[in-house]
Protein backbone atom coordinates (compact mmCIF):
# COMPACT_ATOMS: atom_id res chain seq x y z
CA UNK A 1 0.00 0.00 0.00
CA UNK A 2 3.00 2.38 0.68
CA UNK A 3 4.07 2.39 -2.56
CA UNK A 4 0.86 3.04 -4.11
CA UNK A 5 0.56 6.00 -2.21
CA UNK A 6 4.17 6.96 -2.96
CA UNK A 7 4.46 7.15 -6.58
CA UNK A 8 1.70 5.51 -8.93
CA UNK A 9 4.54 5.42 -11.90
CA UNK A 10 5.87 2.48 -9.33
CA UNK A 11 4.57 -1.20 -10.63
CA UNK A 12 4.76 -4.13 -8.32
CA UNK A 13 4.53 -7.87 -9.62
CA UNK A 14 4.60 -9.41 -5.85
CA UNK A 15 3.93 -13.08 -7.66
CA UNK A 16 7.84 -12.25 -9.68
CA UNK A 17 8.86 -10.16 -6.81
CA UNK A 18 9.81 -7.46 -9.32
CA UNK A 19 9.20 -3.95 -9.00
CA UNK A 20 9.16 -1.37 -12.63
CA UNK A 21 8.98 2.21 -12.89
CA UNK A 22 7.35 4.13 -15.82
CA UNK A 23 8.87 7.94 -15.09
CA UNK A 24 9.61 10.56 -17.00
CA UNK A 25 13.12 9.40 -18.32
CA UNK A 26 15.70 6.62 -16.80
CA UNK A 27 17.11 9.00 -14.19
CA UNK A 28 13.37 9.41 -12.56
CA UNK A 29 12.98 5.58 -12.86
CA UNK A 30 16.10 5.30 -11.10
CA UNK A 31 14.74 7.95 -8.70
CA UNK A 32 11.61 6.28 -8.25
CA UNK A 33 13.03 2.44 -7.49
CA UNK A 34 15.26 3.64 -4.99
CA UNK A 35 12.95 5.14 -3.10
CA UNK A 36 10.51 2.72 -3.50
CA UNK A 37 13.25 -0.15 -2.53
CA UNK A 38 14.07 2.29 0.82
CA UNK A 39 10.13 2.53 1.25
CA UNK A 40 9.86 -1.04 1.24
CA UNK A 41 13.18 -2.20 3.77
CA UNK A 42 11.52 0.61 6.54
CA UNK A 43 14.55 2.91 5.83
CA UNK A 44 12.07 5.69 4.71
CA UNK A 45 8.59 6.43 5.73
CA UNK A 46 6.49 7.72 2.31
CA UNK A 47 6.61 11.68 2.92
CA UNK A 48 9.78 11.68 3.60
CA UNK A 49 10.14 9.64 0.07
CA UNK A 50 8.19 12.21 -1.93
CA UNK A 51 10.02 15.05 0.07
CA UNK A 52 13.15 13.68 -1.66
CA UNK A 53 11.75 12.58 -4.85
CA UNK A 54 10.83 16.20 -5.28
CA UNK A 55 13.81 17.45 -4.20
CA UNK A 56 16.04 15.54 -6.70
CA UNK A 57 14.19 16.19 -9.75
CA UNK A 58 14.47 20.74 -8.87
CA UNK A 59 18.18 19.31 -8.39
CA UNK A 60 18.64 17.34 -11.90
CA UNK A 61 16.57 20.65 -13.67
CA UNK A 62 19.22 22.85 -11.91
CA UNK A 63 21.98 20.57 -13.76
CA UNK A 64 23.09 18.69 -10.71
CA UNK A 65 20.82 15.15 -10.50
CA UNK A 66 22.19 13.03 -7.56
CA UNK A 67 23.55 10.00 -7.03
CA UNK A 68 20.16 8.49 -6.55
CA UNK A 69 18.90 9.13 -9.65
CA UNK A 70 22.35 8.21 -11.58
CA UNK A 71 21.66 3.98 -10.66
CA UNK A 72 20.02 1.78 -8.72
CA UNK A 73 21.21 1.98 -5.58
CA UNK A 74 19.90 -1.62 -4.13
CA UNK A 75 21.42 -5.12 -5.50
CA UNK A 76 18.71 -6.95 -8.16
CA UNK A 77 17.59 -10.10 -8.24
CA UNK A 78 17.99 -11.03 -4.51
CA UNK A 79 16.45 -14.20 -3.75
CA UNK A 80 12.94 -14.62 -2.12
CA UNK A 81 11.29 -11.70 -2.77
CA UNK A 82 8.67 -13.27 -4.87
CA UNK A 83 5.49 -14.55 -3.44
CA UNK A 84 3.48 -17.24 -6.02
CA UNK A 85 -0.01 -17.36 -5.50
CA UNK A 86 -1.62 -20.43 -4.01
CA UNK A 87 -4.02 -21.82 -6.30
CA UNK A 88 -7.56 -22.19 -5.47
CA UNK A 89 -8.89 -25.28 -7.72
């Protein structure tokens, strides 16, 4: 729910366990996931995530984007972060 609230450009496939941003360029995606990865481990509540996201896109107009938005920030593909459905018949 967090992350719906956050940022609706943030897609979650909780059966993969794979998270996808559709932003306004590959430095807001990167934006985007690494908030929404910090979102999701506790290390940010979501105002303080849209406080940020905010902040680093006046930064990237002013010239100077930040590390954040320059690469994911948060190893892919770790194990067990997918959840499969049970199936009902």
């Amino acid at each position: 729910m967090n992350l719906a609230v956050f940022d609706g450009s943030v897609l979650v496939d909780r059966t993969k366990g794979e998270m996808s941003a559709r932003c306004e360029g590959e430095a807001a995606n990167f934006l985007a996931l690494n908030l929404a990865d910090e979102i999701v481990h506790g290390k940010k509540d979501v105002a303080t995530a849209r406080n940020e996201y905010g902040e680093a896109m006046k930064a990237k107009q002013r010239g100077n984007p930040p590390e954040i938005m320059q690469k994911l920030m948060f190893e892919v593909g770790q194990c067990g972060t997918s959840e499969p459905d049970v199936a009902i018949i």
